[in-house]
Protein backbone atom coordinates (compact mmCIF):
# COMPACT_ATOMS: atom_id res chain seq x y z
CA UNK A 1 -166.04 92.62 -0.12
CA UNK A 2 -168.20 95.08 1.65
CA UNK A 3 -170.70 94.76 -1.49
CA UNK A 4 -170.66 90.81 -1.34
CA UNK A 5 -173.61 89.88 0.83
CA UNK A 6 -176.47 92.86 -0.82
CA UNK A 7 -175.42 90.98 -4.26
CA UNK A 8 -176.78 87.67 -3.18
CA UNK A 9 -180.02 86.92 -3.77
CA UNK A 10 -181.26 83.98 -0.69
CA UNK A 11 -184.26 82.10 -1.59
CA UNK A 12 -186.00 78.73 -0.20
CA UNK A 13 -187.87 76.13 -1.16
CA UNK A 14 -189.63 73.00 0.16
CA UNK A 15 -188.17 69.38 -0.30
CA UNK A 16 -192.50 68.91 -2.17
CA UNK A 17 -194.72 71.18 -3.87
CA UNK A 18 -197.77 71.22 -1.87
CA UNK A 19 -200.86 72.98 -2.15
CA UNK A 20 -202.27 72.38 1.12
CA UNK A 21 -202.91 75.28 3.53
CA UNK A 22 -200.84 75.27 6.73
CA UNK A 23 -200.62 77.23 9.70
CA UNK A 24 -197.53 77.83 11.60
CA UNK A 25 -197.37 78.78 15.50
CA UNK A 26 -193.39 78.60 16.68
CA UNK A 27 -192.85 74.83 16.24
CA UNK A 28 -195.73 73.11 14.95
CA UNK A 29 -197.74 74.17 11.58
CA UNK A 30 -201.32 72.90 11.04
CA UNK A 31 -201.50 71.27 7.66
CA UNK A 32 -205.58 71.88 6.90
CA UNK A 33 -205.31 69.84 3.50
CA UNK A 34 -204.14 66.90 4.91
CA UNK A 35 -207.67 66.64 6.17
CA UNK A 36 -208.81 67.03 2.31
CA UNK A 37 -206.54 64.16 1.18
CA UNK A 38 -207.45 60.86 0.75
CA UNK A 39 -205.25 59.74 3.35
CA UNK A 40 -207.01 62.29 5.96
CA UNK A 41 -210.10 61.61 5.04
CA UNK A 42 -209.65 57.47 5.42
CA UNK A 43 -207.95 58.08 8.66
CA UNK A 44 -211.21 60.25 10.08
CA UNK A 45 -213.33 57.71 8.68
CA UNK A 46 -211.12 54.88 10.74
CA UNK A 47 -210.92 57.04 14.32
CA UNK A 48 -214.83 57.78 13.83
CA UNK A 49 -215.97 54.47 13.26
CA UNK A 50 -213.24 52.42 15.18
CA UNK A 51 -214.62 54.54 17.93
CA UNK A 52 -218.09 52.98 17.06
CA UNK A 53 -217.14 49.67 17.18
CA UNK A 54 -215.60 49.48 20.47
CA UNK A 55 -217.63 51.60 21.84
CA UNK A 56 -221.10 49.12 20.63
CA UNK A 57 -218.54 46.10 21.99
CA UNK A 58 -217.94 47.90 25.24
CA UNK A 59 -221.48 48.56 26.15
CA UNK A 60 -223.01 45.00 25.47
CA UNK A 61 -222.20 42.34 28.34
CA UNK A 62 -219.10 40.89 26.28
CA UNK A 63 -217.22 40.09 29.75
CA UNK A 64 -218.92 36.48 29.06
CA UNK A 65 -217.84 35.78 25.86
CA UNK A 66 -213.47 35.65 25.62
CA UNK A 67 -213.73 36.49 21.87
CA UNK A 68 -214.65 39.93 22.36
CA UNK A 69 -211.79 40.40 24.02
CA UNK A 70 -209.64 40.30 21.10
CA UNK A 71 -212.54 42.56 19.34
CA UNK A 72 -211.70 45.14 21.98
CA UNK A 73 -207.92 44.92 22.06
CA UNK A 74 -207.69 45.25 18.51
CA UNK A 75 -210.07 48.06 18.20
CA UNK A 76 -209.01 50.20 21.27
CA UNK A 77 -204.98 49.58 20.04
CA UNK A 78 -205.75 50.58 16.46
CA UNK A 79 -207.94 53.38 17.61
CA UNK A 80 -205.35 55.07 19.80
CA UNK A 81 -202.82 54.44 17.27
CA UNK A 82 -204.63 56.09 14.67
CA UNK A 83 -205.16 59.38 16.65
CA UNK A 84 -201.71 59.48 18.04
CA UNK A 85 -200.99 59.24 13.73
CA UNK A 86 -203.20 61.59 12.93
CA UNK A 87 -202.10 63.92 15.40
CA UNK A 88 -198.60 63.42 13.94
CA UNK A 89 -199.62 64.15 10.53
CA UNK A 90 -201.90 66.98 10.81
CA UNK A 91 -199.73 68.83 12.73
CA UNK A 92 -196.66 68.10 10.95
CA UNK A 93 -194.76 66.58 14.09
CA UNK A 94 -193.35 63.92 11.65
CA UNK A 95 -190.79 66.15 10.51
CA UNK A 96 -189.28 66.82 13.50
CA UNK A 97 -188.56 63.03 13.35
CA UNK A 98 -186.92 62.86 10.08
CA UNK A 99 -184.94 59.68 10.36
CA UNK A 100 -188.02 57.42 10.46
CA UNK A 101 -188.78 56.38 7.44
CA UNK A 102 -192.68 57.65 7.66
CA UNK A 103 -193.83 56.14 4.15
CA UNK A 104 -192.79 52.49 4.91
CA UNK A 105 -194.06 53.24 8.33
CA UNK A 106 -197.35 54.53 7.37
CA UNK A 107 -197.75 51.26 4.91
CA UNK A 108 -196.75 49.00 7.84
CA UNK A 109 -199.21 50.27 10.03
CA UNK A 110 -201.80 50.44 7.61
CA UNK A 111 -201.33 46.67 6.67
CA UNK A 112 -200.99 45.66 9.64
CA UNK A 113 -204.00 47.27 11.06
CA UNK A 114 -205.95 45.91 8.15
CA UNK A 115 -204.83 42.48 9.14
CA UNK A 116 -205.82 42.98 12.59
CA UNK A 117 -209.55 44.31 11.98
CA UNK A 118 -209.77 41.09 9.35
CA UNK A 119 -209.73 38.66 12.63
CA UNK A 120 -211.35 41.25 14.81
CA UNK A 121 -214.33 41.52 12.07
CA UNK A 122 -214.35 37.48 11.88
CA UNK A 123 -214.27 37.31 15.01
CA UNK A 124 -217.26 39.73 16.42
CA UNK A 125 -219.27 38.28 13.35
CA UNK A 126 -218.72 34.83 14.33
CA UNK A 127 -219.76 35.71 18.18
CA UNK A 128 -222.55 37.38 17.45
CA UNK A 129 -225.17 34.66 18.50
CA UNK A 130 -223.56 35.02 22.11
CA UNK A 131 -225.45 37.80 22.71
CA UNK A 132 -227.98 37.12 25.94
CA UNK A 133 -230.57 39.53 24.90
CA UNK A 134 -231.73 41.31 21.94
CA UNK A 135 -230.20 44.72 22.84
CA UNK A 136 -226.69 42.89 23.21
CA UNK A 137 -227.66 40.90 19.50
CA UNK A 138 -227.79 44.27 17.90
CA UNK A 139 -225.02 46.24 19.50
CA UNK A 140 -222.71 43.02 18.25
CA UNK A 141 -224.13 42.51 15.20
CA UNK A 142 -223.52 46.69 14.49
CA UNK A 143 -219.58 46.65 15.77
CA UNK A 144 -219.81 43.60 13.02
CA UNK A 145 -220.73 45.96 10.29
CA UNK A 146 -218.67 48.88 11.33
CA UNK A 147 -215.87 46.46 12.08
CA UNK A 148 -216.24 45.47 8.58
CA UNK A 149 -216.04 49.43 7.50
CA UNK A 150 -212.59 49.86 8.96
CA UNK A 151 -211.39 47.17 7.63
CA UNK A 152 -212.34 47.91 4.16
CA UNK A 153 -210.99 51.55 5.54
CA UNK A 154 -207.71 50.41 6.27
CA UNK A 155 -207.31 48.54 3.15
CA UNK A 156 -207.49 51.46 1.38
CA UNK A 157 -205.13 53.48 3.08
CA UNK A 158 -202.85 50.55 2.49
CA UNK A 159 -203.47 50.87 -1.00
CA UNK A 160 -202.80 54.95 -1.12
CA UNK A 161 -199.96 54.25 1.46
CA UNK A 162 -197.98 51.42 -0.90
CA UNK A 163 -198.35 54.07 -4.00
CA UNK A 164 -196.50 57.14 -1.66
CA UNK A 165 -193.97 54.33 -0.13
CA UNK A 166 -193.24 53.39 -3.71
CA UNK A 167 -193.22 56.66 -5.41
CA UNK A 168 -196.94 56.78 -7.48
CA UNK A 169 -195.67 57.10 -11.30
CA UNK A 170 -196.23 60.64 -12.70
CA UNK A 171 -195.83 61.80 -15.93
CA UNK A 172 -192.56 63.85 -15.99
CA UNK A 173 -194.01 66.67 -18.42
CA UNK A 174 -196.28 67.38 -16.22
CA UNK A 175 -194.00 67.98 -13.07
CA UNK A 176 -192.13 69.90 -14.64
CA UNK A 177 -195.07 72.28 -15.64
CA UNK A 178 -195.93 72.32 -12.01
CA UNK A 179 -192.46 73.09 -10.83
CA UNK A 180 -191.88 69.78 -9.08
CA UNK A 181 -188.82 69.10 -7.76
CA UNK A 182 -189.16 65.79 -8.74
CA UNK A 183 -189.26 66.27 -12.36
């Protein structure tokens, strides 16, 4: 019995073979290629120019006009909720919550955020012509176009979030090549 424990040989592995770089500290590991990933790069794009459009919305006089307050609820709220997401993913805080379901949770949010910045967009576009003076016209009429970006950016990470919710189809060859646990 003394011999038992030298004779067995521990090893580890991860529930997903990824080949991301990731730094560890004592309870938190920053994953750099999530930033690379399609999904990092869509949610940058959405905190950098959901920033722009309430920001534009925010500096024009849009006390006077009761539509832009939806504008700014919906792009503050989907704003902060993308950074507190982002913050979750990068630095793998998600998996200390492994009983949420982060897949359909991620496709939820992206959906619904799309949905949101569809009647946000509508609605700066259609309030545009609100504007008192010129300065006001172009700072509404520029949170209209970037409003329009993040919606077209959240559609897309609706798309890419519906293929990881559903499991994107792989050929089974070549997860196996590639050691996937999956395969």
């Amino acid at each position: 019995m003394a011999e038992f424990p030298s004779k067995i040989s521990t090893q580890t592995s991860s529930a997903g073979v990824s080949n991301s770089t990731t730094l560890t500290w004592k309870c938190i590991s920053l994953d750099v290629g999530f930033v690379k990933s399609p999904s990092g790069i869509l949610m940058i794009l959405e905190i950098v120019l959901g920033l722009l459009v309430w920001a534009l919305i925010a500096d024009s006089h849009y006390q006077h006009v009761p539509a832009y307050g939806w504008v700014m609820f919906v792009a503050v709220f989907c704003w902060i909720a993308t950074v507190i997401l982002f913050v979750l993913l990068l630095l793998h805080l998600h998996f200390k919550f492994n009983m949420v379901p982060w897949d359909l949770v991620l496709f939820i949010y992206n959906l619904a955020a799309a949905t949101l910045y569809i009647t946000g967009f509508i609605t700066c576009a259609a309030a545009v012509q609100s504007a008192y003076t010129t300065t006001d016209y172009n700072k509404r009429a520029a949170a209209s176009f970037f409003a329009c970006l993040v919606m077209l950016g959240y559609g897309a990470s609706s798309f890419f979030s519906f293929q990881t919710w559903r499991g994107f189809p792989t050929n089974a060859a070549t997860n196996q090549a590639a050691g996937s646990p999956n395969a």
